[in-house]
Structures are given as C-alpha cells and as structure tokens.
C-alpha atoms as a PDB file:
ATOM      1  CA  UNK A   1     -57.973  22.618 -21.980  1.00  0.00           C
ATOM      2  CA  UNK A   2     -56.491  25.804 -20.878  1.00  0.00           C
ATOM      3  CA  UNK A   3     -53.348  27.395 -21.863  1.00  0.00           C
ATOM      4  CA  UNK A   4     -50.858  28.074 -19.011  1.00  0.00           C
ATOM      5  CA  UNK A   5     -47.369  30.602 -19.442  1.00  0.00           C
ATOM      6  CA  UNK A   6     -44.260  28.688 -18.193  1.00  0.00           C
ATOM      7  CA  UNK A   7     -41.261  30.642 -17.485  1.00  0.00           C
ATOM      8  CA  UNK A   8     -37.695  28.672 -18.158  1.00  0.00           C
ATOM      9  CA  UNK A   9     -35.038  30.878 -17.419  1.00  0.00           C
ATOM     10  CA  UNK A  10     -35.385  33.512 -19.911  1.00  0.00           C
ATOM     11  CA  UNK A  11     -37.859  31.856 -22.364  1.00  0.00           C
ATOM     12  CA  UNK A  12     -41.350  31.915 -21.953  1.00  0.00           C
ATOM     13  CA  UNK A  13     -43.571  28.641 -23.795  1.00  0.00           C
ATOM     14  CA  UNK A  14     -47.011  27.383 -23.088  1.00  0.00           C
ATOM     15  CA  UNK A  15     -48.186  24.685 -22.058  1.00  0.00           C
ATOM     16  CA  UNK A  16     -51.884  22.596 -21.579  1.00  0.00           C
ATOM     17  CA  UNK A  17     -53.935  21.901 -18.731  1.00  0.00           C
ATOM     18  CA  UNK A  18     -56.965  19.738 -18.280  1.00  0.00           C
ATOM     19  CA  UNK A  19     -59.630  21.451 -16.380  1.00  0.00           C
ATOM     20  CA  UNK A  20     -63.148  20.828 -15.485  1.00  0.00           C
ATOM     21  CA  UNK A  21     -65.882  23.400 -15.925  1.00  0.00           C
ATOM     22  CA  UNK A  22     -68.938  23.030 -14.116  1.00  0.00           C
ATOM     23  CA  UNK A  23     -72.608  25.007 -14.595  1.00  0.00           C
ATOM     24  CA  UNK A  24     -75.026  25.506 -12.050  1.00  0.00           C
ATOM     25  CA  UNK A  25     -78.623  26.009 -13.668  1.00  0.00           C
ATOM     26  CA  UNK A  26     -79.911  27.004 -10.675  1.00  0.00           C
ATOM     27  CA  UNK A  27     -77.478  29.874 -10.189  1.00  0.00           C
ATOM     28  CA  UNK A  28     -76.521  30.414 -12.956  1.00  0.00           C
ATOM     29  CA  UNK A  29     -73.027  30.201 -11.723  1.00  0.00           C
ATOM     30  CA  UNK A  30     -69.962  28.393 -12.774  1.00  0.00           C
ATOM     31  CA  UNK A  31     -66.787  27.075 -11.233  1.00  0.00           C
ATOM     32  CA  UNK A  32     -63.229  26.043 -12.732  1.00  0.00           C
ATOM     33  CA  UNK A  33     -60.765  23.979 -11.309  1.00  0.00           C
ATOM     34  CA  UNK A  34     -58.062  21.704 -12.469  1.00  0.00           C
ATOM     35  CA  UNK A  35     -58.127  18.085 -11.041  1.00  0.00           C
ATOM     36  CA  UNK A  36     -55.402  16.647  -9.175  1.00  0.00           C
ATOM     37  CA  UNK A  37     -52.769  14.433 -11.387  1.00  0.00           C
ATOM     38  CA  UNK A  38     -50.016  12.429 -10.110  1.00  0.00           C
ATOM     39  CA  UNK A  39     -46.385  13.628 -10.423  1.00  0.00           C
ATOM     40  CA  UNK A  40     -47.891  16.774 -12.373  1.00  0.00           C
ATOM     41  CA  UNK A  41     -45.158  19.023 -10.903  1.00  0.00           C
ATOM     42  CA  UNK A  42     -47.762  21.639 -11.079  1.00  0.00           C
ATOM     43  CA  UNK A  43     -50.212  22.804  -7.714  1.00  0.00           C
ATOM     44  CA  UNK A  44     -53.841  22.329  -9.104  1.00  0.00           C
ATOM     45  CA  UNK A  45     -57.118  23.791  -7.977  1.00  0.00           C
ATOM     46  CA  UNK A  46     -59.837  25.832  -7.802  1.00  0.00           C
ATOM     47  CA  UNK A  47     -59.318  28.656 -10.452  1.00  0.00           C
ATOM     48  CA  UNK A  48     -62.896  29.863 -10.113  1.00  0.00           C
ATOM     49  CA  UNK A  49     -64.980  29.462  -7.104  1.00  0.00           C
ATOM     50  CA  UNK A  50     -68.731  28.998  -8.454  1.00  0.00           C
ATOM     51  CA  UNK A  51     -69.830  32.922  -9.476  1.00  0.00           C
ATOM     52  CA  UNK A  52     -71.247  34.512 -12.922  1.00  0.00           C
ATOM     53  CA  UNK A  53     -68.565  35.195 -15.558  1.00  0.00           C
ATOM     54  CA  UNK A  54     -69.120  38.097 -17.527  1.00  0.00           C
ATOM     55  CA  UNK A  55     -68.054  38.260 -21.482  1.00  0.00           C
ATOM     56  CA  UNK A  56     -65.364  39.554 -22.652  1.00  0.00           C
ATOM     57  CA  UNK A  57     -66.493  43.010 -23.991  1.00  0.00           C
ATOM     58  CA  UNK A  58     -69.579  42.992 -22.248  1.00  0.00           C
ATOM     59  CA  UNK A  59     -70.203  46.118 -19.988  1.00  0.00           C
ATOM     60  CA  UNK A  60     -70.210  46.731 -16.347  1.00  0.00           C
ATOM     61  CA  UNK A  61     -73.967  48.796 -16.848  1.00  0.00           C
ATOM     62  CA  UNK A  62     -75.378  46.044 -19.153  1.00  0.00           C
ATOM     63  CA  UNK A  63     -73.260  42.867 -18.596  1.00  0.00           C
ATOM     64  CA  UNK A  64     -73.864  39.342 -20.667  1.00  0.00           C
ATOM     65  CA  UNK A  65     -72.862  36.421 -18.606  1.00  0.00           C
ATOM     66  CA  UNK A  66     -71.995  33.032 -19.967  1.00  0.00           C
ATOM     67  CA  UNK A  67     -75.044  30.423 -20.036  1.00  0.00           C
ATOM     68  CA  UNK A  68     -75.316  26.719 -20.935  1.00  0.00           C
ATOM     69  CA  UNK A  69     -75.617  27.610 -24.760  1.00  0.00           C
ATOM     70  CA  UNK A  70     -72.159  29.058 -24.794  1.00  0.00           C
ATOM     71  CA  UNK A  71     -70.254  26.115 -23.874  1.00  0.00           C
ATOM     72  CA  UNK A  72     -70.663  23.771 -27.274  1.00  0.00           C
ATOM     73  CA  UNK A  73     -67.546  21.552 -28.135  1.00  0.00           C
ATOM     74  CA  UNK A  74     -65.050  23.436 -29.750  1.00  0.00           C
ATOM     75  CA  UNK A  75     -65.989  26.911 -27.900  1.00  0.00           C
ATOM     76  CA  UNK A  76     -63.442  28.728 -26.451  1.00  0.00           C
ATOM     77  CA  UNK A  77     -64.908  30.847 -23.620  1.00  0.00           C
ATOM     78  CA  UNK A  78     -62.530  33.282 -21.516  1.00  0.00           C
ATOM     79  CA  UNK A  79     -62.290  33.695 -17.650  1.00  0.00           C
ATOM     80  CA  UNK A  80     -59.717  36.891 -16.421  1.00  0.00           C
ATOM     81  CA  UNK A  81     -57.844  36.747 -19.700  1.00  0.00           C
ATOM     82  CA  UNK A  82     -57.594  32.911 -19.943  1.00  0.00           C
ATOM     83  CA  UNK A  83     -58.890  30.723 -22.627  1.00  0.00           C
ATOM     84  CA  UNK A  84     -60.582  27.435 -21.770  1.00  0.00           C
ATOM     85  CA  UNK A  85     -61.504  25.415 -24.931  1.00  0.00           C
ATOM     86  CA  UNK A  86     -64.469  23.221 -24.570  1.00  0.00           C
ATOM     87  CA  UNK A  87     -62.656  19.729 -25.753  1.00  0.00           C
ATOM     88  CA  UNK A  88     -65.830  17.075 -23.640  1.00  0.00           C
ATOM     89  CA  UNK A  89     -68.660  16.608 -21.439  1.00  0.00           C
ATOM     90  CA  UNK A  90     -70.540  13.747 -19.494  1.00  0.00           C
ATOM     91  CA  UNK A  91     -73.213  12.264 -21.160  1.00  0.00           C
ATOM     92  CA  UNK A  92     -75.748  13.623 -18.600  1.00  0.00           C
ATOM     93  CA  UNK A  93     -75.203  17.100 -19.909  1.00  0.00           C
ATOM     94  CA  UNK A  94     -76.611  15.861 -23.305  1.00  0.00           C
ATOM     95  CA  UNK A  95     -79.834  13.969 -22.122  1.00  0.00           C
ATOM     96  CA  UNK A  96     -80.422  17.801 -19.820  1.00  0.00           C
ATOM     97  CA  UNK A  97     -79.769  19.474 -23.365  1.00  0.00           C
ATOM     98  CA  UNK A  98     -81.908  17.191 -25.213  1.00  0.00           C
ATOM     99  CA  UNK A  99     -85.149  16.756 -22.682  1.00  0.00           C
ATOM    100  CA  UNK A 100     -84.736  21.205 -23.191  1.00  0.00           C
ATOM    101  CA  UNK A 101     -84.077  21.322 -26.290  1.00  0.00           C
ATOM    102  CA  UNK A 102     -86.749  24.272 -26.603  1.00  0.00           C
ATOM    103  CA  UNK A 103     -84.040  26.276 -24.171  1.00  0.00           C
ATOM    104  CA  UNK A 104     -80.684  25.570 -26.232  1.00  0.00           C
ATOM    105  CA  UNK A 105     -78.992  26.490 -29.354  1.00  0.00           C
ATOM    106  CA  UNK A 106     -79.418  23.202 -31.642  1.00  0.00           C
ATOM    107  CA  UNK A 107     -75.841  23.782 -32.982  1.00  0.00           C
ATOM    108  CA  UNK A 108     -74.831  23.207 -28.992  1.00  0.00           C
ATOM    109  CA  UNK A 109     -76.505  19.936 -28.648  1.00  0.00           C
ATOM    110  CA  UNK A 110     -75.217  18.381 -32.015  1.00  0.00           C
ATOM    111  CA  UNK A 111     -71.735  19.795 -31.111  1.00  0.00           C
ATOM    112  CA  UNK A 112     -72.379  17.468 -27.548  1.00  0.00           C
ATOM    113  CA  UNK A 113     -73.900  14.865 -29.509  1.00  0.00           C
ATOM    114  CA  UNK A 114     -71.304  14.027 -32.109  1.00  0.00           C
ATOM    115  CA  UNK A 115     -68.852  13.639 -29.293  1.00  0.00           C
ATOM    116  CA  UNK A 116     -71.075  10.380 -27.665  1.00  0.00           C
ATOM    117  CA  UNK A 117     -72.259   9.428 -30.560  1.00  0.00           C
ATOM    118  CA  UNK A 118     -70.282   5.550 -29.730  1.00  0.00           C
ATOM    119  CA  UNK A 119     -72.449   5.660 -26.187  1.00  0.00           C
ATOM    120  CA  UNK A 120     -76.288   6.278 -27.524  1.00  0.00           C
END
C-alpha cells in the first residue's frame, strides 16, 4: 500500500493505494505499478519502470540498492520520497525464499511465511 496526497479545495488528506511490486533476480531490478480498478476515479500505472532503487541515505559514490531481503511483510521501503509498505506476496515468492534460504534473511522468510501459513 502506498500513501497518495489528495488535494480538496484547500485541504490536503491522504489516501491508500494498492500497488504491486515486482523483483527481477536476474537484474536485480524492480518495477511498481498500480493495477487497474473499476470506477477508481484515479489514472493507474506504471510508477516505476523495472530499474535499481537506491536507499534512502545511501550515496551516489557508494550506493546500496534494495534486494529481495529488504522486502519482508511489514517493511516499508521508499521509491522518490514515497512509502510502499509491504502488506502480501504470492506464494511462489516463499517456495524461491525457502529452496535459498542460504541467500535470505530468516526473519524475511518467516515474515512471508506467517502470511500463507492457511495455504502450506
């Protein structure tokens, strides 16, 4: 879920969107994008065409991107100033996590197991 500014007249609130992160392990790349919902009265999209995100606070000379291990339930991770919260995943991502377990923080896969625990 991200939170999105929305200006009424003079009044600024927030509200929540539901968008969809995806990795690429071969890249090391990811994209965001919100999927298309009916009678949203919102335009959704790509937000983030597939690229490596940087940390916030990292440096330009010695830059940390975001990998796999950063993106257990409950993170929050920010793109450009925006704050996604990691609320879900498919269960594929756990069964990659768990056949590489060696790779991943364990406190990543039980935050991604707990979630399907009603589909193993």
């Amino acid at each position: 879920w991200y939170l999105r500014r929305v200006r009424e007249a003079v009044v600024s609130t927030q509200s929540t969107g539901k968008f969809i992160i995806s990795y690429s392990l071969a890249k090391d790349e990811m994209q965001i994008y919100e999927p298309h919902q009916r009678n949203a009265g919102i335009i959704e999209g790509k937000f983030l065409e597939y690229s490596q995100v940087r940390k916030p606070g990292s440096s330009i000379d010695n830059p940390e991107y975001y990998t796999p291990a950063d993106f257990a339930i409950g993170a929050t991770i920010e793109v450009f100033s925006r704050k996604f919260k990691i609320v879900d995943c498919d269960l594929y991502v756990l069964k990659y996590l768990e056949a590489n377990g060696a790779r991943f923080p364990a406190a990543t896969i039980e935050s991604i197991r707990a979630i399907h625990a009603d589909k193993l």
